[in-house]
PDB file of N, CA and C in Angstrom:
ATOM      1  N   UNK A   1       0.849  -1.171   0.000  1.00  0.00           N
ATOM      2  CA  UNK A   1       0.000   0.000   0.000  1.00  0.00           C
ATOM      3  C   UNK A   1       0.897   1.238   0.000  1.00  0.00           C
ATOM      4  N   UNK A   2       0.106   2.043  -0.740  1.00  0.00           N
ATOM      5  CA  UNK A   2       1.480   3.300  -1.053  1.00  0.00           C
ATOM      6  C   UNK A   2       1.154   4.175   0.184  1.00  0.00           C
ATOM      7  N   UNK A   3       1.954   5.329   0.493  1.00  0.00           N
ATOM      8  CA  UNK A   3       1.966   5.761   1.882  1.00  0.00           C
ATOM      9  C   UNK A   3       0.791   7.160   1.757  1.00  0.00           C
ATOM     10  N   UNK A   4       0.456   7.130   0.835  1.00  0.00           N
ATOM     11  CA  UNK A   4      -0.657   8.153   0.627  1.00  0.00           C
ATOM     12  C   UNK A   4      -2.411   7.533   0.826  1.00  0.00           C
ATOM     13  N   UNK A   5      -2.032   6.071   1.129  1.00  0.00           N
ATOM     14  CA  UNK A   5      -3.397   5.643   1.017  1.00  0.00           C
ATOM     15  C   UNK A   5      -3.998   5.210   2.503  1.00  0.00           C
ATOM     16  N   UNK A   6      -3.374   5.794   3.566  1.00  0.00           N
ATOM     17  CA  UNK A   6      -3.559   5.448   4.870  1.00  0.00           C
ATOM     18  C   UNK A   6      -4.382   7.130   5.106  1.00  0.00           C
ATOM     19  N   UNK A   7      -3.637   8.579   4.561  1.00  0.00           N
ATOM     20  CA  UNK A   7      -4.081   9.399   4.657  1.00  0.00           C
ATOM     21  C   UNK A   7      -5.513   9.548   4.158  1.00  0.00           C
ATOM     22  N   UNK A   8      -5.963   9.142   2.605  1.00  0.00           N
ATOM     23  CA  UNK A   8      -7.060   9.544   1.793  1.00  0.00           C
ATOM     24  C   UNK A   8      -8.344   8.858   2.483  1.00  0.00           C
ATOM     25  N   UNK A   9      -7.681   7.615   3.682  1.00  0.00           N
ATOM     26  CA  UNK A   9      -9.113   6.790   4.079  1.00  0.00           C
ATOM     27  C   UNK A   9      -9.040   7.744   5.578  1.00  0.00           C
ATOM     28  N   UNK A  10      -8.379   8.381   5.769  1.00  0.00           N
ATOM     29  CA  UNK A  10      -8.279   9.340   6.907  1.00  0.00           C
ATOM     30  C   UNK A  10      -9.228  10.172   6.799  1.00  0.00           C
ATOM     31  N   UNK A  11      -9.136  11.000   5.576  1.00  0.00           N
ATOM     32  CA  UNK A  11      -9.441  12.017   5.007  1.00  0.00           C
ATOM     33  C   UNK A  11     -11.038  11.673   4.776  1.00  0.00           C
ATOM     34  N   UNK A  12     -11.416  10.355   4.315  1.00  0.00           N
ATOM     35  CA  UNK A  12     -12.492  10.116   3.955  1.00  0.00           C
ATOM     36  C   UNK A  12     -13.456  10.212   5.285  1.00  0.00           C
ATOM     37  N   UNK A  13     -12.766   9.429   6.138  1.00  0.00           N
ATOM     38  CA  UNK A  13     -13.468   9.161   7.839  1.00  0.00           C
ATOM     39  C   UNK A  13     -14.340  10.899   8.230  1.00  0.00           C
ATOM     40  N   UNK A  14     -13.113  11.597   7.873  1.00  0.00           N
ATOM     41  CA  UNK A  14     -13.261  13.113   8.151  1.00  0.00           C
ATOM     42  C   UNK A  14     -14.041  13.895   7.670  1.00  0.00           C
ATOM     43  N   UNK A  15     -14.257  13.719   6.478  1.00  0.00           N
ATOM     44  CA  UNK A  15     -15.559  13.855   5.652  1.00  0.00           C
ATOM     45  C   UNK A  15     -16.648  13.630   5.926  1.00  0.00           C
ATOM     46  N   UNK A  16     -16.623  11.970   6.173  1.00  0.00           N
ATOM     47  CA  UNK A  16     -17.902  11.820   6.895  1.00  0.00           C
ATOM     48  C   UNK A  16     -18.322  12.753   8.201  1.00  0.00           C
ATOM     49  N   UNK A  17     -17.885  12.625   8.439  1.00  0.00           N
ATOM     50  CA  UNK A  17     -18.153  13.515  10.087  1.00  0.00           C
ATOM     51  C   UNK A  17     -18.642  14.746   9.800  1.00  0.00           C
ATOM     52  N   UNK A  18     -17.920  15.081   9.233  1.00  0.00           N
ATOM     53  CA  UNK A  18     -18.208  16.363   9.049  1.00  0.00           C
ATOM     54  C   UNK A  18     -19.206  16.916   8.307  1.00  0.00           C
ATOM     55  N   UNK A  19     -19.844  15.697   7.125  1.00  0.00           N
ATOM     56  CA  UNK A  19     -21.376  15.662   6.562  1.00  0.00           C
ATOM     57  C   UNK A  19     -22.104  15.670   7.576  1.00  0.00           C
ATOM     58  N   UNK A  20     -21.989  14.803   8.999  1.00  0.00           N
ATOM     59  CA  UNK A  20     -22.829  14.313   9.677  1.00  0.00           C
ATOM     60  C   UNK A  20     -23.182  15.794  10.751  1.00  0.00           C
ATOM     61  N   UNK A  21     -21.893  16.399  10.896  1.00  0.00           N
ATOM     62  CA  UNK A  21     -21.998  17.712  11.617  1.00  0.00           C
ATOM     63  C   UNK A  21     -22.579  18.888  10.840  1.00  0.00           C
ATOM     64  N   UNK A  22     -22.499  18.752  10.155  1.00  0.00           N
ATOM     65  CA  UNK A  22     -23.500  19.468   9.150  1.00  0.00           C
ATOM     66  C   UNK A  22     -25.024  19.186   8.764  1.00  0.00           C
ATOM     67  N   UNK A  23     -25.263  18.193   8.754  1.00  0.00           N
ATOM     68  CA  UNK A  23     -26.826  17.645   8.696  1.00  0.00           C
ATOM     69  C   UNK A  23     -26.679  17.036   7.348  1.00  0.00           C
ATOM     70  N   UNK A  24     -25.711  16.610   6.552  1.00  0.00           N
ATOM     71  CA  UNK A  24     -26.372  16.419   5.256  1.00  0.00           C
ATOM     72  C   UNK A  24     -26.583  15.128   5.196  1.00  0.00           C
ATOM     73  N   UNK A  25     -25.896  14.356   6.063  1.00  0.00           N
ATOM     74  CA  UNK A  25     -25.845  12.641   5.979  1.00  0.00           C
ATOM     75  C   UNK A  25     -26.793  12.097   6.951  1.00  0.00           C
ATOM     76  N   UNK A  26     -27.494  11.459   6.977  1.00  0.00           N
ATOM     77  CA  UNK A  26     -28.376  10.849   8.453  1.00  0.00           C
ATOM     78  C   UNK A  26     -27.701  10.152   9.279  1.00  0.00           C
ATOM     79  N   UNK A  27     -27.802   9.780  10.358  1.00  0.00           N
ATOM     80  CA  UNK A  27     -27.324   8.786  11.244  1.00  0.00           C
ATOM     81  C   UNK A  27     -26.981   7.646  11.064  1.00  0.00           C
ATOM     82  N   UNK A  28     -27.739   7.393  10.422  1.00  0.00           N
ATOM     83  CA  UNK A  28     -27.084   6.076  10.196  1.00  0.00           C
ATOM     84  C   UNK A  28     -26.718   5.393   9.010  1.00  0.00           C
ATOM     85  N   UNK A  29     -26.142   6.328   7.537  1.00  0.00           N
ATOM     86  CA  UNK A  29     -24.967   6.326   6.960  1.00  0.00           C
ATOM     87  C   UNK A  29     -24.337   6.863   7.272  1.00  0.00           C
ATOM     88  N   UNK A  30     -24.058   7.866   8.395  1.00  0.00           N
ATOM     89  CA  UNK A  30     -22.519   8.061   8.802  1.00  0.00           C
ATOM     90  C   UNK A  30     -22.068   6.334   9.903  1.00  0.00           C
ATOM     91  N   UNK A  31     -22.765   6.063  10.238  1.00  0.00           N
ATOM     92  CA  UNK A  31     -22.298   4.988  11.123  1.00  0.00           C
ATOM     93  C   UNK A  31     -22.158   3.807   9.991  1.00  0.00           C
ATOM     94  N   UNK A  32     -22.829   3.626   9.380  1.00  0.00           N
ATOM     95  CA  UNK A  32     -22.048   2.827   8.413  1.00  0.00           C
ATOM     96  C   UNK A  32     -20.825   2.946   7.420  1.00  0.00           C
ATOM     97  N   UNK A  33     -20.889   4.604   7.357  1.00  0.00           N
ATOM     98  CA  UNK A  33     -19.853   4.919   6.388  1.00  0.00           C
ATOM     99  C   UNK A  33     -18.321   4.152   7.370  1.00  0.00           C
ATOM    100  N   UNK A  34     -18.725   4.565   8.990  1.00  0.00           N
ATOM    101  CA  UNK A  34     -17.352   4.499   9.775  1.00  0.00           C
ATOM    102  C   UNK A  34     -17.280   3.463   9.838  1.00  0.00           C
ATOM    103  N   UNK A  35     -18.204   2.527   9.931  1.00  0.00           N
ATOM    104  CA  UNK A  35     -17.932   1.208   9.927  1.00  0.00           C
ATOM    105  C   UNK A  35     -17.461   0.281   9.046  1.00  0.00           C
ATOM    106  N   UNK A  36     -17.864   0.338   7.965  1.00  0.00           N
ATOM    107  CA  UNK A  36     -17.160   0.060   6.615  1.00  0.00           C
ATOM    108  C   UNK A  36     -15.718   1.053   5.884  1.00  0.00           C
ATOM    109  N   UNK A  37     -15.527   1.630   6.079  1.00  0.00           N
ATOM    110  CA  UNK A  37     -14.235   2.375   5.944  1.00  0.00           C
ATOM    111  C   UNK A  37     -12.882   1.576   6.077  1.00  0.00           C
ATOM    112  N   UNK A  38     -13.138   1.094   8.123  1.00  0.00           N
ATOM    113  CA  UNK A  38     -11.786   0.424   7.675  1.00  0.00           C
ATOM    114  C   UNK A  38     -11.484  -0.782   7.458  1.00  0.00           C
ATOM    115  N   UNK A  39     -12.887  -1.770   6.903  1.00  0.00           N
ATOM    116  CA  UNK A  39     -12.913  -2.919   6.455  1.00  0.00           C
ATOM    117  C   UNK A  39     -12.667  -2.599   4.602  1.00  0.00           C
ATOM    118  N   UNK A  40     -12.957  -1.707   4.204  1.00  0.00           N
ATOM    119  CA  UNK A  40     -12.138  -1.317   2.827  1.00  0.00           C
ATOM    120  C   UNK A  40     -10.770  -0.925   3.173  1.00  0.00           C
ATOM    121  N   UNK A  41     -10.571  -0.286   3.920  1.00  0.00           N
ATOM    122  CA  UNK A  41      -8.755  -0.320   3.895  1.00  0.00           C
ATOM    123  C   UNK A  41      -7.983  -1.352   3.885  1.00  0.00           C
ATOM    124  N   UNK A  42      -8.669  -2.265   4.775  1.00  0.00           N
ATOM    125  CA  UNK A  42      -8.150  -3.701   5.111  1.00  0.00           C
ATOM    126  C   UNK A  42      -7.795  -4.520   3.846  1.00  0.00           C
ATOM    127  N   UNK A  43      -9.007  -4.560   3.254  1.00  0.00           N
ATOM    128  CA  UNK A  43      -9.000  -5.373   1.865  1.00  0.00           C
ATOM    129  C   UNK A  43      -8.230  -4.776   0.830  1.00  0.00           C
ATOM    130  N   UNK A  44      -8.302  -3.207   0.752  1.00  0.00           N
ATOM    131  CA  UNK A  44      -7.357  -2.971  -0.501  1.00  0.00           C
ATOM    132  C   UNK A  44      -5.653  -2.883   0.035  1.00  0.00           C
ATOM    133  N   UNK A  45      -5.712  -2.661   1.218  1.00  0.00           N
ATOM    134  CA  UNK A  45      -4.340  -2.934   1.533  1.00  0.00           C
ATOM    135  C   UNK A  45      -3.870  -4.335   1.529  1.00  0.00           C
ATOM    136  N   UNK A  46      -4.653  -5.136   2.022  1.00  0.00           N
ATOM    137  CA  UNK A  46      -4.300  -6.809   1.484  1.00  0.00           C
ATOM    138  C   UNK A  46      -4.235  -7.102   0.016  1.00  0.00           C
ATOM    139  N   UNK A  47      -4.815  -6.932  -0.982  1.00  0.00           N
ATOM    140  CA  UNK A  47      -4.805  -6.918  -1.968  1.00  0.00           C
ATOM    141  C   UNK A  47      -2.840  -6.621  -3.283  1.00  0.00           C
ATOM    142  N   UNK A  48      -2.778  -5.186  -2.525  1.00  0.00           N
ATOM    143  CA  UNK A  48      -1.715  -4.608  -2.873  1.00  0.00           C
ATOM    144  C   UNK A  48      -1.063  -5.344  -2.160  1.00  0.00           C
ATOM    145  N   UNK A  49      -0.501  -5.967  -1.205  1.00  0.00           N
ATOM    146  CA  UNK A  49       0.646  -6.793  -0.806  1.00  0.00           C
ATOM    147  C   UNK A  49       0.698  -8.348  -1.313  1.00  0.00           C
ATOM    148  N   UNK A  50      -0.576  -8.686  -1.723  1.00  0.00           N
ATOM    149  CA  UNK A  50      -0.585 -10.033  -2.233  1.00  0.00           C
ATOM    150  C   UNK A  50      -0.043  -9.818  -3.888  1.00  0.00           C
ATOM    151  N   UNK A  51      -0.145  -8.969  -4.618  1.00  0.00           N
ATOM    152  CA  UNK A  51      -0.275  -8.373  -6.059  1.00  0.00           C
ATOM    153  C   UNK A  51       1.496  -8.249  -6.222  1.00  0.00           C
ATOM    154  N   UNK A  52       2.697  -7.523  -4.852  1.00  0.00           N
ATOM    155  CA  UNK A  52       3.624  -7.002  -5.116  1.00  0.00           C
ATOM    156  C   UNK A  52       4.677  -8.417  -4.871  1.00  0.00           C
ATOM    157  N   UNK A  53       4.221  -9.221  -4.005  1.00  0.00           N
ATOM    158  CA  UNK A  53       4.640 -11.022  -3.389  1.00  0.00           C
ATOM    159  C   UNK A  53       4.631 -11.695  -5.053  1.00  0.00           C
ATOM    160  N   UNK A  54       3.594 -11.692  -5.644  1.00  0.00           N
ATOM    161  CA  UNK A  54       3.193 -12.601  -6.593  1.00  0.00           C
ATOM    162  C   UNK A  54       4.729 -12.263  -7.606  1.00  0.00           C
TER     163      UNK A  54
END
C-alpha cells in the first residue's frame, strides 16, 4: 500500500463527520460509512501486498 493511502481513508473518515456535523448525511450512513471504511482499507491494503509477493 502506497503511503498516501492510509491518509485519503483518513481524510475520507473526516468527511464523513463532518457531513454528519453538518446535517447532510443521516445517522445512520454516517455509522455505516465508519464502519465500513476500515474494512475497505483492510481489503485494498491486502490486496496490494498479495499483487507485489506474486
Amino acid at each position: 500500500m502506497k503511503a498516501i493511502a492510509p491518509v485519503l481513508w483518513g481524510a475520507a473518515v473526516i468527511l464523513v463527520a463532518l457531513l454528519n456535523i453538518v446535517d447532510v448525511l443521516p445517522d445512520w450512513a454516517t455509522i455505516a460509512a465508519i464502519l465500513t471504511l476500515p474494512f475497505l482499507a483492510v481489503a485494498t491494503g491486502t490486496r496490494c501486498g498479495l499483487r507485489k509477493a506474486a
